[in-house]
PDB file of N, CA and C in Angstrom:
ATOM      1  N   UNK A   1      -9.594   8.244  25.252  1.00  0.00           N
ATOM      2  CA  UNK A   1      -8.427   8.840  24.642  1.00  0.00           C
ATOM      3  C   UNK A   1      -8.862  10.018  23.782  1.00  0.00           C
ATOM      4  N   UNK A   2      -8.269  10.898  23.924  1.00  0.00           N
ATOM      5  CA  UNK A   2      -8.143  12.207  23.120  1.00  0.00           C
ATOM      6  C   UNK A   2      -6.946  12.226  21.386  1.00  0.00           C
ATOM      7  N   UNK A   3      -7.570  12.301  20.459  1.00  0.00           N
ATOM      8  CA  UNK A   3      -7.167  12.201  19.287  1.00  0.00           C
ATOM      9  C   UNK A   3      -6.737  13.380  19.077  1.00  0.00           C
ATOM     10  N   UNK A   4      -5.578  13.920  18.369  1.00  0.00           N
ATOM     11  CA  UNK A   4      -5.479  14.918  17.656  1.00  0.00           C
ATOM     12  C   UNK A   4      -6.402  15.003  16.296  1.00  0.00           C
ATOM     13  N   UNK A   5      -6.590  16.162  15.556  1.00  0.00           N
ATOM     14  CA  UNK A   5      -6.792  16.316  14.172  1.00  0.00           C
ATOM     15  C   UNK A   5      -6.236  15.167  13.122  1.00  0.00           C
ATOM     16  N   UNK A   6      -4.967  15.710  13.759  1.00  0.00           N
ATOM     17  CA  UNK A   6      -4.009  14.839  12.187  1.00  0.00           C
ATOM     18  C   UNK A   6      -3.889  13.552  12.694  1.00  0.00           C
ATOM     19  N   UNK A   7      -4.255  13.121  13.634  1.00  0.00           N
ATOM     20  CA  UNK A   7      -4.545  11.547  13.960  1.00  0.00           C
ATOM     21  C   UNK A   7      -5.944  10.865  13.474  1.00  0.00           C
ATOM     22  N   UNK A   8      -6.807  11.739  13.576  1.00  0.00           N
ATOM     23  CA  UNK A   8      -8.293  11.689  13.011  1.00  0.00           C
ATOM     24  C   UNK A   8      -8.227  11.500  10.995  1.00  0.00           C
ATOM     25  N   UNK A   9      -7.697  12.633  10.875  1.00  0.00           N
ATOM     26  CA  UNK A   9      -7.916  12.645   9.265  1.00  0.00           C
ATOM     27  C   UNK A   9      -7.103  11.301   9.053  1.00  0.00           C
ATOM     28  N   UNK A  10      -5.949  11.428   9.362  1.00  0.00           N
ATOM     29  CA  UNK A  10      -4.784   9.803   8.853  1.00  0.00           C
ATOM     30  C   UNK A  10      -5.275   8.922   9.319  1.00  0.00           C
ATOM     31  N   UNK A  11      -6.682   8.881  10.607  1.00  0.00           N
ATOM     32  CA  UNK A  11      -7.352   7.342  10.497  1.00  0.00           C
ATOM     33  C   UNK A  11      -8.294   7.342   9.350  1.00  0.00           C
ATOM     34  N   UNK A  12      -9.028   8.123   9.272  1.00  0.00           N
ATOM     35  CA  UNK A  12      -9.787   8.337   8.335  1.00  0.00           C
ATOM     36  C   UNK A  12      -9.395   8.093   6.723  1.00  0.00           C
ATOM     37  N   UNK A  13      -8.333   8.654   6.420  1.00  0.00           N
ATOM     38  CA  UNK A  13      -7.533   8.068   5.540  1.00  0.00           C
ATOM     39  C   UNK A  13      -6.964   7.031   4.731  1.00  0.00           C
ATOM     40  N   UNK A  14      -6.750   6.911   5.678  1.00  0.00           N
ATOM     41  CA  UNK A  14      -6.220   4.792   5.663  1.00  0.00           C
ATOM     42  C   UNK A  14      -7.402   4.040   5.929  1.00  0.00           C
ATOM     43  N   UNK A  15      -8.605   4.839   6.328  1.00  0.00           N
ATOM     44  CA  UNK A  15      -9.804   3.677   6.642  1.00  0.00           C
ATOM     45  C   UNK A  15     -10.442   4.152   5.187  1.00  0.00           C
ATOM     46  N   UNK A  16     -10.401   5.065   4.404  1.00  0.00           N
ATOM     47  CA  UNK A  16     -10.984   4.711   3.263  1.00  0.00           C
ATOM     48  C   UNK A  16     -10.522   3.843   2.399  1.00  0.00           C
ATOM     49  N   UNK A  17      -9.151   4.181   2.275  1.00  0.00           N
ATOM     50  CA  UNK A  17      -8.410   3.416   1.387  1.00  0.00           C
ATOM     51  C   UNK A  17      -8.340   1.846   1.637  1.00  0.00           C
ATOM     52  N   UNK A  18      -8.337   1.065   2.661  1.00  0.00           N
ATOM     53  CA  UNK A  18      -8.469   0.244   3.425  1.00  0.00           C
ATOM     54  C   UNK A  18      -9.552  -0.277   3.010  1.00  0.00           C
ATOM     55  N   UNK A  19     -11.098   0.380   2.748  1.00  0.00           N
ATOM     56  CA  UNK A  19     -12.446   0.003   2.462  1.00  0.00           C
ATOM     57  C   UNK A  19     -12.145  -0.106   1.211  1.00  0.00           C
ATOM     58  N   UNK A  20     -11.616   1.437   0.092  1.00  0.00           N
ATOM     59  CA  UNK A  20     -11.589   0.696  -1.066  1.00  0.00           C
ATOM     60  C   UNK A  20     -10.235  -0.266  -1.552  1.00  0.00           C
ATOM     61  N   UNK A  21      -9.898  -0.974  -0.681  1.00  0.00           N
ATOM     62  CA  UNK A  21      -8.856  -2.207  -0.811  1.00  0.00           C
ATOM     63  C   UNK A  21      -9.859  -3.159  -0.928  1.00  0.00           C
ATOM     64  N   UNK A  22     -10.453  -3.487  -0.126  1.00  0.00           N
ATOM     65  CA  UNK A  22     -11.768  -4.390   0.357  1.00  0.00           C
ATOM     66  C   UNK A  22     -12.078  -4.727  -0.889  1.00  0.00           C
ATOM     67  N   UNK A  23     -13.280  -3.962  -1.019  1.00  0.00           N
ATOM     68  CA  UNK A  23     -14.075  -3.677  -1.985  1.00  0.00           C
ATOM     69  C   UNK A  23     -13.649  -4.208  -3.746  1.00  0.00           C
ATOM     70  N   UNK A  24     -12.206  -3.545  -4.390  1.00  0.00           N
ATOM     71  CA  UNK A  24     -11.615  -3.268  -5.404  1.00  0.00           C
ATOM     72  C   UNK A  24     -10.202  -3.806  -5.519  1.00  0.00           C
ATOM     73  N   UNK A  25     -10.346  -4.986  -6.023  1.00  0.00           N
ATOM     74  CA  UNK A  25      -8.729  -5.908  -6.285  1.00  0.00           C
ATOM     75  C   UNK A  25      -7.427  -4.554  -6.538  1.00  0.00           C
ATOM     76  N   UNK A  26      -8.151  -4.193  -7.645  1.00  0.00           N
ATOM     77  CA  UNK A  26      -7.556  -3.084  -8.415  1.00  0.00           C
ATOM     78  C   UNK A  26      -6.855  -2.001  -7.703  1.00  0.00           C
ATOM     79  N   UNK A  27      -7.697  -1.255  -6.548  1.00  0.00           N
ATOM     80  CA  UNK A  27      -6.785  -0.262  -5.471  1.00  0.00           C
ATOM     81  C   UNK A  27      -5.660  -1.061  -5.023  1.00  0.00           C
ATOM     82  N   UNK A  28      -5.978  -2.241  -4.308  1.00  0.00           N
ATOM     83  CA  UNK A  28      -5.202  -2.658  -3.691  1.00  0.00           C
ATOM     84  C   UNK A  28      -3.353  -3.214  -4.394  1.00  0.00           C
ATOM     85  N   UNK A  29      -4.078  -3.820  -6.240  1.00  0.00           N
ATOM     86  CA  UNK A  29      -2.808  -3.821  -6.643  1.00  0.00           C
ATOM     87  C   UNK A  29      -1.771  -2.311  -7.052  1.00  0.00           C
ATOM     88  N   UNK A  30      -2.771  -1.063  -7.256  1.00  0.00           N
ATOM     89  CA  UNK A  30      -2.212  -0.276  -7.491  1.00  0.00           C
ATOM     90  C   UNK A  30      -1.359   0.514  -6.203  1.00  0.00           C
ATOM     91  N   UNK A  31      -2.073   0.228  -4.777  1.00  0.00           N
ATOM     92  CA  UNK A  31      -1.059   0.744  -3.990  1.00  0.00           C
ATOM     93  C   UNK A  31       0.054  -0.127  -3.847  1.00  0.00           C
ATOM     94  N   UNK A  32       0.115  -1.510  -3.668  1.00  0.00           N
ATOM     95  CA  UNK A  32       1.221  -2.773  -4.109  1.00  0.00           C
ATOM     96  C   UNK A  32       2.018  -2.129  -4.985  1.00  0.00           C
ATOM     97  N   UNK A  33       1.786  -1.793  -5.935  1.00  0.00           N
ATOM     98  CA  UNK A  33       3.065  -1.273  -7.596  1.00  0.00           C
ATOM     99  C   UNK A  33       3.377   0.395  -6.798  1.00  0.00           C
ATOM    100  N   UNK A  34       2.488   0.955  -5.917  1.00  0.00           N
ATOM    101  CA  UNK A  34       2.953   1.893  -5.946  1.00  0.00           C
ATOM    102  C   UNK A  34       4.194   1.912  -4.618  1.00  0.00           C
ATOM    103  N   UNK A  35       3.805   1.051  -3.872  1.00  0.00           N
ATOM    104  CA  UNK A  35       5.104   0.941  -2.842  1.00  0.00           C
ATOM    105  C   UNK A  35       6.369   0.389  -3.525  1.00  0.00           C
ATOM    106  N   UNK A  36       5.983  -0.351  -4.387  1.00  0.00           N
ATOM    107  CA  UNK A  36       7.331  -1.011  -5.167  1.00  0.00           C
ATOM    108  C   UNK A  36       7.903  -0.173  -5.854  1.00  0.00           C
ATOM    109  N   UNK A  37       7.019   0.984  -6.539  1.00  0.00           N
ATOM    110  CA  UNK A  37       7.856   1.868  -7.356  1.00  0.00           C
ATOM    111  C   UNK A  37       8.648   2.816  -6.432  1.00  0.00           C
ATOM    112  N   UNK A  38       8.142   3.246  -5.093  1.00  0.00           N
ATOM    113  CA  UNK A  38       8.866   4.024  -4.028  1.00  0.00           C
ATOM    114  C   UNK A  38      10.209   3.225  -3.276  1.00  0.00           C
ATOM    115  N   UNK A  39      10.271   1.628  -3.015  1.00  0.00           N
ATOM    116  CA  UNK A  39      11.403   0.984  -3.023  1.00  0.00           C
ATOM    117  C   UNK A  39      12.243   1.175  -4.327  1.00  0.00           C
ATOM    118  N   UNK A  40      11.953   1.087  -5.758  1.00  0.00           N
ATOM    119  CA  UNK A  40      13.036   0.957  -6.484  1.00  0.00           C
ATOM    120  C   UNK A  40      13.463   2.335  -6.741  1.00  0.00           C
ATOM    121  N   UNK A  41      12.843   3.545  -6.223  1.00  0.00           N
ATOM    122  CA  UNK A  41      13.758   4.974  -6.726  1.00  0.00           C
ATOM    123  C   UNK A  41      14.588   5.210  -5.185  1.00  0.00           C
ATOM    124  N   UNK A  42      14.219   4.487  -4.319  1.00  0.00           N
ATOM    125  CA  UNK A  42      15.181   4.392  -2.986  1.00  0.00           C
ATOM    126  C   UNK A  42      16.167   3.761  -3.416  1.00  0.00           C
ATOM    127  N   UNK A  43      16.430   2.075  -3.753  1.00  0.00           N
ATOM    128  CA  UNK A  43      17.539   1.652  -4.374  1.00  0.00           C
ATOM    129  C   UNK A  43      18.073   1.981  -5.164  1.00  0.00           C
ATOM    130  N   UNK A  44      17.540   3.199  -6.110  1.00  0.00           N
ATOM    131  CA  UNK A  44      18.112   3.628  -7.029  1.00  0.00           C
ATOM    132  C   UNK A  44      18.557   4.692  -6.531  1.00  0.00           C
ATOM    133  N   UNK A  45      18.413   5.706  -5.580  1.00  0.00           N
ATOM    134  CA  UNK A  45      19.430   6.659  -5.099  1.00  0.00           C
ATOM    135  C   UNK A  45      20.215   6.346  -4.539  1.00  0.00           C
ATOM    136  N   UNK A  46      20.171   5.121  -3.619  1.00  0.00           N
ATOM    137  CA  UNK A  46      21.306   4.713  -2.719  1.00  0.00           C
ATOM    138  C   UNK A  46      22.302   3.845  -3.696  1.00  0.00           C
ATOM    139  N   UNK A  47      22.254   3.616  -4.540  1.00  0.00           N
ATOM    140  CA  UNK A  47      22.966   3.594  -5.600  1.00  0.00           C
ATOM    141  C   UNK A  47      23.826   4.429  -6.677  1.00  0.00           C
ATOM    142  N   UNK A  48      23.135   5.523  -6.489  1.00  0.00           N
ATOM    143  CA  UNK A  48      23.797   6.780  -7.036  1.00  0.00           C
ATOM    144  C   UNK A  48      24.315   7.030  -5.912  1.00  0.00           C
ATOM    145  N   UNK A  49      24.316   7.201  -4.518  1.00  0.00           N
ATOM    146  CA  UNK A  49      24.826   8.069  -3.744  1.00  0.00           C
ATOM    147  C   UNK A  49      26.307   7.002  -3.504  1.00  0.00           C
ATOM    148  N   UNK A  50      25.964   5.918  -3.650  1.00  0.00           N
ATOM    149  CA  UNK A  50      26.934   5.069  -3.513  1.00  0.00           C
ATOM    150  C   UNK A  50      28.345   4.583  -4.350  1.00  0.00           C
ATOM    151  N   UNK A  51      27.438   4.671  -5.556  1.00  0.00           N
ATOM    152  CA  UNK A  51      28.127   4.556  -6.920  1.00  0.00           C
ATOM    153  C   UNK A  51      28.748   5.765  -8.226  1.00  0.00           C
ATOM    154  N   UNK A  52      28.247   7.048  -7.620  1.00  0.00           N
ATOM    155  CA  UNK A  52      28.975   7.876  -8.521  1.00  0.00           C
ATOM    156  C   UNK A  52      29.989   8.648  -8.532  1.00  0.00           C
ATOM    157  N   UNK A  53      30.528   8.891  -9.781  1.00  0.00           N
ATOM    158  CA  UNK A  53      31.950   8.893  -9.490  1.00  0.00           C
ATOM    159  C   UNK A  53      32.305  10.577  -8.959  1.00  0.00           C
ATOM    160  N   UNK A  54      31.459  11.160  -9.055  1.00  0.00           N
ATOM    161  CA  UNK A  54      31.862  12.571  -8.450  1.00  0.00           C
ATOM    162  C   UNK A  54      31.392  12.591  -7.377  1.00  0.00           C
ATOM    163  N   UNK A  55      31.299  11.500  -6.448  1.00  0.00           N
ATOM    164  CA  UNK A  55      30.427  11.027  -5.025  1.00  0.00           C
ATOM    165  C   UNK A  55      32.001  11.639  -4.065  1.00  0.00           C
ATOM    166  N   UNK A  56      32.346  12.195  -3.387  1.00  0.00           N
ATOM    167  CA  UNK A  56      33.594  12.713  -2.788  1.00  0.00           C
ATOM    168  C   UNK A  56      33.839  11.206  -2.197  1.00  0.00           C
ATOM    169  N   UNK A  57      33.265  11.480  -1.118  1.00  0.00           N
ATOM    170  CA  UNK A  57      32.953  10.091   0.287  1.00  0.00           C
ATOM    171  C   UNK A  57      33.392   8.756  -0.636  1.00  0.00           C
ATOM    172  N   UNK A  58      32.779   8.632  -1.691  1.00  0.00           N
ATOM    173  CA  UNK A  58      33.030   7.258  -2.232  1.00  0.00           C
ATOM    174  C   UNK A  58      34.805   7.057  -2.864  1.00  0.00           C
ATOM    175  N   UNK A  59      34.649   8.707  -3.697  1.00  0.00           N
ATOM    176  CA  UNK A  59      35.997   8.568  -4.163  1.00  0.00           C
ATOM    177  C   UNK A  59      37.520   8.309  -3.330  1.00  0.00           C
ATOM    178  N   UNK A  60      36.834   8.771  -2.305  1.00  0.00           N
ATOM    179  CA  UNK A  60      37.984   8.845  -1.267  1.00  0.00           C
ATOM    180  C   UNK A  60      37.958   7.303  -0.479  1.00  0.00           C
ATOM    181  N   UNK A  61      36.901   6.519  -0.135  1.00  0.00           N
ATOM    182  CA  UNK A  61      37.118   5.391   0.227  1.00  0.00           C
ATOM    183  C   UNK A  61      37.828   4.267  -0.856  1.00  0.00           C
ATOM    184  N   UNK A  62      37.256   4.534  -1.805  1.00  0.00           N
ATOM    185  CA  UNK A  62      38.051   4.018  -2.928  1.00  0.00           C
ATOM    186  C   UNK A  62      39.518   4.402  -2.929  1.00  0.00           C
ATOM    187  N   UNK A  63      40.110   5.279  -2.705  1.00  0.00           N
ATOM    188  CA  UNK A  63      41.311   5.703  -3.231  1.00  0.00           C
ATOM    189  C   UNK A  63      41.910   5.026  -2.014  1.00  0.00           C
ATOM    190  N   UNK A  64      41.416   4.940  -0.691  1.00  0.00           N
ATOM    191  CA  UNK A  64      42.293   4.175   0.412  1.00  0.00           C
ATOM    192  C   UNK A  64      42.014   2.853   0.162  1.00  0.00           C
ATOM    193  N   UNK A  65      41.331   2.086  -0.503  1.00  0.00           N
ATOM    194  CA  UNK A  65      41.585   0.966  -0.776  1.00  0.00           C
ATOM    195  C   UNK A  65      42.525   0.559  -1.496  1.00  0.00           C
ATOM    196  N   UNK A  66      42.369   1.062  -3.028  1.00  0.00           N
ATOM    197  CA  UNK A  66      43.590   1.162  -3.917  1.00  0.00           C
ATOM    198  C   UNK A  66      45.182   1.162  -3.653  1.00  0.00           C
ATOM    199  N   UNK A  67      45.129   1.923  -2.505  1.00  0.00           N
ATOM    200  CA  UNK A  67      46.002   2.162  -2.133  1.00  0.00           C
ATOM    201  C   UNK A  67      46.896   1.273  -0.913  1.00  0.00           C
ATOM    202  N   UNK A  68      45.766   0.928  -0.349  1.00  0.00           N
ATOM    203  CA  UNK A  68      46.331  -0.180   0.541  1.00  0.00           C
ATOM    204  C   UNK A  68      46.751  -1.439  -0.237  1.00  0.00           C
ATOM    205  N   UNK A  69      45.830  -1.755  -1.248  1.00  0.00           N
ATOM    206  CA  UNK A  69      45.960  -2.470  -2.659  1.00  0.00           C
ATOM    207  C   UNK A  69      47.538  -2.605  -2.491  1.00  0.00           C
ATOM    208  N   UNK A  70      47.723  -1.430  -2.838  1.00  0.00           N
ATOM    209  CA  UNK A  70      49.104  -1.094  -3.694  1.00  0.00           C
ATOM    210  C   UNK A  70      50.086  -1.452  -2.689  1.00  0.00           C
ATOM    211  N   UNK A  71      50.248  -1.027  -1.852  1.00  0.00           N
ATOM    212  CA  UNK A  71      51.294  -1.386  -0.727  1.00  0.00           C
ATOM    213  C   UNK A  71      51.343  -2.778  -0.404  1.00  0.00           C
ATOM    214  N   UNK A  72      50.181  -3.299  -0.622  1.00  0.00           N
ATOM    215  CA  UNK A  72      50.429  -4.991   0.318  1.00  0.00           C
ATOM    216  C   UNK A  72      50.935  -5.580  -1.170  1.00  0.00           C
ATOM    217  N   UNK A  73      51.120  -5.019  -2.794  1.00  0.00           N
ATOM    218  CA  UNK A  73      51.417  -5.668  -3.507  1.00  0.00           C
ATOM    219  C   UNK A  73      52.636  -5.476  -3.897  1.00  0.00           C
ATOM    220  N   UNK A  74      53.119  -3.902  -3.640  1.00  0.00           N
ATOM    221  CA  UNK A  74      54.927  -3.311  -3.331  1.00  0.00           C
ATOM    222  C   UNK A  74      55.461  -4.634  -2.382  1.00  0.00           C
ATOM    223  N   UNK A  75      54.825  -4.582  -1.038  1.00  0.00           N
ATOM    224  CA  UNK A  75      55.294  -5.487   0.110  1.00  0.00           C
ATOM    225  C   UNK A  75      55.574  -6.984  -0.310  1.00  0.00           C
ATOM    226  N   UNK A  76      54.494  -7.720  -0.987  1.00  0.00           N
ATOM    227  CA  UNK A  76      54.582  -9.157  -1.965  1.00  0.00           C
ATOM    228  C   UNK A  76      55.684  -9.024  -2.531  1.00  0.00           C
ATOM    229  N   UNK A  77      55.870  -7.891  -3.710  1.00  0.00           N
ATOM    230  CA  UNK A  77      57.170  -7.935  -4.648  1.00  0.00           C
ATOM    231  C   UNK A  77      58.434  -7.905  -4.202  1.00  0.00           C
ATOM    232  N   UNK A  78      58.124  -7.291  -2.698  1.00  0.00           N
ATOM    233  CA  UNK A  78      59.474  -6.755  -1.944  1.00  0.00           C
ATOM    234  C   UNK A  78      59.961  -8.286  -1.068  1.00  0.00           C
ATOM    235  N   UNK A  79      59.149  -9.148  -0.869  1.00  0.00           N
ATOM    236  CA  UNK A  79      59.908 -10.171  -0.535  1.00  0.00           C
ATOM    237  C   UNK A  79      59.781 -11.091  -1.346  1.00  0.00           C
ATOM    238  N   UNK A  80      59.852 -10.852  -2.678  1.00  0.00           N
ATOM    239  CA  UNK A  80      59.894 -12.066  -3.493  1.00  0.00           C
ATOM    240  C   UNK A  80      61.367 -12.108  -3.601  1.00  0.00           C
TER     241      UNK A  80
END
């Protein structure tokens, strides 16, 4: 098989880091905290993108809920 460059360096890469995993408790917990810190600023944007209020997309799904809200509770009152 024929390797590219950037297949070479990114084995190379991951095979150091990999060795100093081995080797050093310590690398290994710091890449651990460091994937966790890259999951929680993901949940934390998809949370902003989800949750803020000048979010258009959100405001507007919200407002058709509300609103359907509102009608099925006009409709309740209307046959009481």
């Amino acid at each position: 098989m024929h390797y590219t460059v950037y297949q070479q360096v990114l084995l190379a890469l991951f095979g150091v880091i990999a060795v100093a995993m081995v080797i050093d408790k310590n690398v290994a917990d710091f890449f651990l905290l460091c994937l966790k810190f890259v999951g929680v600023q993901f949940q934390r944007w998809w949370w902003m993108v989800r949750f803020h209020p000048q979010n258009p997309l959100t405001n507007f799904i919200m407002e058709r809920k509300m609103a359907k809200l509102a009608r099925d509770l006009q409709k309740e009152y209307a046959d009481q």
